[in-house]
Protein backbone atom coordinates (compact mmCIF):
# COMPACT_ATOMS: atom_id res chain seq x y z
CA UNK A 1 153.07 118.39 81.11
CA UNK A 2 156.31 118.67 83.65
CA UNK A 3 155.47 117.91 87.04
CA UNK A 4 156.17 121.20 88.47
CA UNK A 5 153.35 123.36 86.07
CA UNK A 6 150.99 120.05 86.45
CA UNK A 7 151.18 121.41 89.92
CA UNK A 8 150.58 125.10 89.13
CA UNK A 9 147.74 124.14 87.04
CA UNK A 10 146.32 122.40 90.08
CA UNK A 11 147.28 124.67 92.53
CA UNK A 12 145.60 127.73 90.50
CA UNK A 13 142.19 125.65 89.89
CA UNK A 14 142.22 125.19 93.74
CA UNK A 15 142.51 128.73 94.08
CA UNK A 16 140.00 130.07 91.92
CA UNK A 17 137.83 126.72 93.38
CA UNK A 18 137.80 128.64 97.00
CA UNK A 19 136.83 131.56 95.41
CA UNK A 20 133.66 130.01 93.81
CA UNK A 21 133.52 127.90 97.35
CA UNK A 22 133.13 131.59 99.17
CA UNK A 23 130.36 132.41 96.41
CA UNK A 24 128.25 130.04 96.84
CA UNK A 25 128.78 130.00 100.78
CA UNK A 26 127.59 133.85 100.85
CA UNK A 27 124.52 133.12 98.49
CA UNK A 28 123.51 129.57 100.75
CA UNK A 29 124.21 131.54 103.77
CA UNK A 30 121.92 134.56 102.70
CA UNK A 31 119.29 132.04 101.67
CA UNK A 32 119.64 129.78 104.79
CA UNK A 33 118.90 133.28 106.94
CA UNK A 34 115.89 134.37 104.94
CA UNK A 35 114.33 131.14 105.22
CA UNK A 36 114.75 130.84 108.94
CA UNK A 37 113.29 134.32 109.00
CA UNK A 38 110.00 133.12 106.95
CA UNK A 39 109.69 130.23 109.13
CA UNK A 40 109.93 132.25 111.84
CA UNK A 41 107.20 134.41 110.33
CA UNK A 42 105.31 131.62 109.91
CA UNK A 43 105.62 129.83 112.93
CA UNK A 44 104.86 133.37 115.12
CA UNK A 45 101.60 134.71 113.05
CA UNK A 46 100.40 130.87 111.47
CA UNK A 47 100.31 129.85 107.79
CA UNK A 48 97.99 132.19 105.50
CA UNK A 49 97.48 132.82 101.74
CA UNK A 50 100.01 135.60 101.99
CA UNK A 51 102.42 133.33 104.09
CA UNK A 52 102.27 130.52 101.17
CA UNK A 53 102.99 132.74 98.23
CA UNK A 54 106.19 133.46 100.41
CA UNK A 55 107.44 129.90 100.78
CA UNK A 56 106.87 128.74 97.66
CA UNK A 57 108.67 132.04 96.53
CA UNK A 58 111.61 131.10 98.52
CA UNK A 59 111.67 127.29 97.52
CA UNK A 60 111.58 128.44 93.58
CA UNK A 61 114.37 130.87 94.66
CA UNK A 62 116.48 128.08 96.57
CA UNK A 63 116.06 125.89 93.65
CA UNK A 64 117.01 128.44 91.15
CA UNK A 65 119.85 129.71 93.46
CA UNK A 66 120.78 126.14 94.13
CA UNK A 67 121.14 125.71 89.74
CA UNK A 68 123.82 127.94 89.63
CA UNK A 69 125.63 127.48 92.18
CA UNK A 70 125.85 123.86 90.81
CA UNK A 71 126.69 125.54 87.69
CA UNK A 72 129.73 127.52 88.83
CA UNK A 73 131.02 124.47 91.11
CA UNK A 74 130.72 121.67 88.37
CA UNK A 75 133.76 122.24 86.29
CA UNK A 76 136.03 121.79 89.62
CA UNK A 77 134.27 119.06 90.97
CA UNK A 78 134.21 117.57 88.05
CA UNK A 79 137.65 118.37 87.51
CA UNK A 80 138.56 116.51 90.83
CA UNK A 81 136.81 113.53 90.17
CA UNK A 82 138.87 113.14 86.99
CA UNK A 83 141.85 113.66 88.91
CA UNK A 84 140.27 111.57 91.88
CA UNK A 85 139.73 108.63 88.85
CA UNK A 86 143.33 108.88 87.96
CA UNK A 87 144.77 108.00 91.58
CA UNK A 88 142.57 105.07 91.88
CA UNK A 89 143.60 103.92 88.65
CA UNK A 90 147.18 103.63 90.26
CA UNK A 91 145.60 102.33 93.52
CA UNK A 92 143.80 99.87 91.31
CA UNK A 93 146.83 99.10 89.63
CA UNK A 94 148.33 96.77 92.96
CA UNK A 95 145.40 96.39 94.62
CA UNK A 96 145.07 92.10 95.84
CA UNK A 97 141.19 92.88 95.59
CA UNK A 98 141.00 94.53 92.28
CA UNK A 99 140.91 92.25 88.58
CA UNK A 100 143.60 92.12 86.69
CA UNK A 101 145.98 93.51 88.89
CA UNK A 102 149.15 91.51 89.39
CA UNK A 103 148.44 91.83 93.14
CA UNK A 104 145.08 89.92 92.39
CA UNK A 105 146.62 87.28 89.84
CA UNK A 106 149.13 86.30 92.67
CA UNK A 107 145.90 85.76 94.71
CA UNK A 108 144.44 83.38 92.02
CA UNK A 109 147.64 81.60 92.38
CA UNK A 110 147.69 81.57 95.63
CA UNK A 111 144.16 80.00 96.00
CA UNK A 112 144.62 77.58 93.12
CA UNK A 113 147.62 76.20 94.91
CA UNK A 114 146.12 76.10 98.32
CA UNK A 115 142.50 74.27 96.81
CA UNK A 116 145.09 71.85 95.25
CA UNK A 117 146.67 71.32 98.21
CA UNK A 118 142.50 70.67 99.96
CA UNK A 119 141.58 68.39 97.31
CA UNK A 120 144.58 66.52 97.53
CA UNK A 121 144.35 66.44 101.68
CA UNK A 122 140.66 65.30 100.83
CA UNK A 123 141.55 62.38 98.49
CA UNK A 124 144.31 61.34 101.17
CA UNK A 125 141.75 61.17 104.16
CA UNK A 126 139.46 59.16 101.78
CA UNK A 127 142.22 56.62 100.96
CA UNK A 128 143.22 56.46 104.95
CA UNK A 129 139.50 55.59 105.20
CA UNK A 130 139.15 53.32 102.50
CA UNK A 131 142.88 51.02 103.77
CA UNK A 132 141.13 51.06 107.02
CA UNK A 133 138.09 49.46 106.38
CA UNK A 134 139.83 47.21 103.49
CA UNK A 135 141.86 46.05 105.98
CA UNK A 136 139.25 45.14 108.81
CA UNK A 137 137.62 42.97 105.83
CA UNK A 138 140.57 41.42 105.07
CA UNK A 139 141.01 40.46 108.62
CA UNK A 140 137.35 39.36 109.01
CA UNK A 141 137.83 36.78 106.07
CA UNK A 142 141.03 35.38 107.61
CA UNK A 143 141.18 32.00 109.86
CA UNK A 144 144.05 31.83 111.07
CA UNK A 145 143.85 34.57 114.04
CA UNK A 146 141.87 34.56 117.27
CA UNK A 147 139.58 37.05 118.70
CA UNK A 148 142.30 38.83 120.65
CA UNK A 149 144.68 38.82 117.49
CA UNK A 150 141.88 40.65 115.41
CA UNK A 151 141.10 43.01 118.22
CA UNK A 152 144.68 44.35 118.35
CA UNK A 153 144.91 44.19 114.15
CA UNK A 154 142.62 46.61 114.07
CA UNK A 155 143.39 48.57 116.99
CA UNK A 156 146.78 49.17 115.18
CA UNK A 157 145.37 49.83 112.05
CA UNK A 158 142.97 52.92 113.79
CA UNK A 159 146.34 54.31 115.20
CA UNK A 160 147.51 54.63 111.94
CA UNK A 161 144.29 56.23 111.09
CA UNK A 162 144.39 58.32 113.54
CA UNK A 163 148.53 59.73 112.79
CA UNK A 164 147.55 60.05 109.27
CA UNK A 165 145.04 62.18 109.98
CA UNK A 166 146.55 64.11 112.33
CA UNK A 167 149.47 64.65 109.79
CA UNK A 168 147.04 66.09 107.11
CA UNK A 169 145.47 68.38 109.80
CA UNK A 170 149.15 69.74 110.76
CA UNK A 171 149.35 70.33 106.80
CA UNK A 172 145.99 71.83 106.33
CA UNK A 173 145.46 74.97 104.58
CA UNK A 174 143.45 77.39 106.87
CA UNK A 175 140.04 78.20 105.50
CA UNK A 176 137.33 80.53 106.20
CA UNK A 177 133.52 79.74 105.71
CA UNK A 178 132.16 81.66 102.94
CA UNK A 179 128.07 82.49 102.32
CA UNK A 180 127.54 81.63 98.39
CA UNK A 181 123.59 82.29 97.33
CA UNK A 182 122.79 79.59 95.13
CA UNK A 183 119.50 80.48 94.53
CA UNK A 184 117.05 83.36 94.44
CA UNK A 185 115.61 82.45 97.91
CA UNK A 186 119.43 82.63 99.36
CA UNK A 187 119.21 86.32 98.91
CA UNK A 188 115.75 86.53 101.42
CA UNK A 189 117.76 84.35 103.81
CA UNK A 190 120.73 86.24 103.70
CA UNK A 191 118.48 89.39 104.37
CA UNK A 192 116.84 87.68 107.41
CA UNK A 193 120.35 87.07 108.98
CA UNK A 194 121.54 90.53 108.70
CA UNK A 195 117.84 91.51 110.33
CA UNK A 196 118.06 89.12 113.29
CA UNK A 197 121.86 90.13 114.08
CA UNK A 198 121.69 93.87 113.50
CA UNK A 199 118.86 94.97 111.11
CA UNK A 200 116.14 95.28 113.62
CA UNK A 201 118.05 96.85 116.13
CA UNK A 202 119.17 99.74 114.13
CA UNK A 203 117.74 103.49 114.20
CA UNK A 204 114.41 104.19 111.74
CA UNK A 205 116.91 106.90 109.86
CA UNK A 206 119.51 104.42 109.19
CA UNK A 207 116.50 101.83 108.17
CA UNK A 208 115.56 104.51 105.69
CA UNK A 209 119.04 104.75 104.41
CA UNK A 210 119.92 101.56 103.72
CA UNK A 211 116.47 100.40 102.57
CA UNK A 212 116.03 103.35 100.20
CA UNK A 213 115.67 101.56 97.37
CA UNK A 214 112.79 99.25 98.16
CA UNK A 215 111.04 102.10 100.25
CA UNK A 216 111.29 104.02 96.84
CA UNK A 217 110.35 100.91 94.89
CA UNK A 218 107.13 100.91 97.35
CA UNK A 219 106.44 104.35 96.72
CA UNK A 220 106.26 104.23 92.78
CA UNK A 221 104.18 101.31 93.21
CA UNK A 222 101.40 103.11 95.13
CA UNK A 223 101.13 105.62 92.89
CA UNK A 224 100.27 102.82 90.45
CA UNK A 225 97.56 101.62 93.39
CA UNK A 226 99.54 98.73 94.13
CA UNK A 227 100.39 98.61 98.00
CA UNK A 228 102.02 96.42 100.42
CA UNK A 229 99.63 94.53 102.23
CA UNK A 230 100.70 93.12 106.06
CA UNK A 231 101.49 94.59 109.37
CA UNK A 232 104.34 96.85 109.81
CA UNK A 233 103.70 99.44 107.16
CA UNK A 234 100.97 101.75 106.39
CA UNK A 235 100.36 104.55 103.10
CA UNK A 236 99.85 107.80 104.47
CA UNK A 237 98.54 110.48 102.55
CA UNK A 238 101.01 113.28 102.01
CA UNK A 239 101.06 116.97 99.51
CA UNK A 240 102.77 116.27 96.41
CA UNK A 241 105.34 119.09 95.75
């Protein structure tokens, strides 16, 4: 399709998308309004028989209401998302973070070279190590020099030590520490850390958030009569709906 009715196409869907949009706004808004008017009702005269029907009424109604409008939005939404898939598959397409991207291949490269260039630093430190303390044996097993003589052989030989391994370090690759789990119990630990630094410190809503899924994990379970035992949480006894 040419670029220019590509954009029509889009530009129409949008179009009859606010129209739908307005739709659903007036029926949410209308709902929102009676509800605030039951509660009202409710809150003013107390809860009744009479007062129950009502609520339930409206929450059938708000789910019902709630069904189409899902209904009549869906084939935009759904319609973005497919075009929303289709500019992250070009964003994907050069993104350094993404596999298979030629962005992310130069990264491999990159990091193959530079570990190289680490293992080979490594092995060099280990061989400045090694001639050092070959050479102090040597000089132990030799006769033919006095104390003094020794003492500056091998005062010589750590300044070499020393200038070789300052050369490596003005050659070194900079490197980040990295947390790798390497077993089950890593994941726990990992957990602990993030409570200690900022887990514990955080609002009960955003607890609830980002614990969801073990809170809802918890909650399945009970209904099974398995609980949690320990301080911290309690089961509370709530209507099902």
């Amino acid at each position: 399709m040419p670029k220019k009715a590509e954009g029509d196409k889009v530009a129409l869907s949008m179009d009859k998308a606010s129209v739908v949009l307005g739709l659903n706004q007036t029926e949410s808004l209308s709902l929102v309004n009676e509800g605030k008017s039951l509660l009202r009702k409710a809150d003013g005269n107390g809860m009744d028989d009479s007062c129950l029907v009502q609520l339930q009424d409206y929450i059938e109604r708000c789910n019902s209401a709630k069904a189409k409008m899902n209904s009549r939005r869906k084939p935009f939404t759904t319609a973005l998302i497919r075009l929303q898939k289709q500019f992250v598959v070009e964003e994907n397409a050069i993104d350094p973070i993404q596999a298979g991207s030629p962005a992310a291949e130069a990264r491999t490269h990159i990091r193959a070279w530079q570990q190289a260039r680490m293992d080979a630093a490594a092995e060099a430190e280990r061989r400045l190590l090694k001639n050092r303390d070959n050479y102090e044996h040597r000089l132990a097993r030799r006769d033919d020099l006095t104390g003094e003589e020794r003492e500056a052989a091998l005062k010589r030989a750590d300044a070499r030590l020393v200038s070789g391994q300052r050369a490596l370090k003005a050659d070194a690759v900079r490197t980040e520490p990295v947390p790798v789990v390497t077993s089950a119990d890593g994941y726990l630990e990992a957990f602990k850390f993030w409570w200690e630094g900022i887990g514990k410190g955080l609002p009960a809503a955003d607890l609830e958030r980002y614990l969801h899924p073990m809170l809802s994990f918890a909650r399945k379970q009970a209904r099974k009569g398995v609980f949690i035992t320990g301080s911290g949480i309690i089961y509370k006894a709530v209507p099902a709906l």
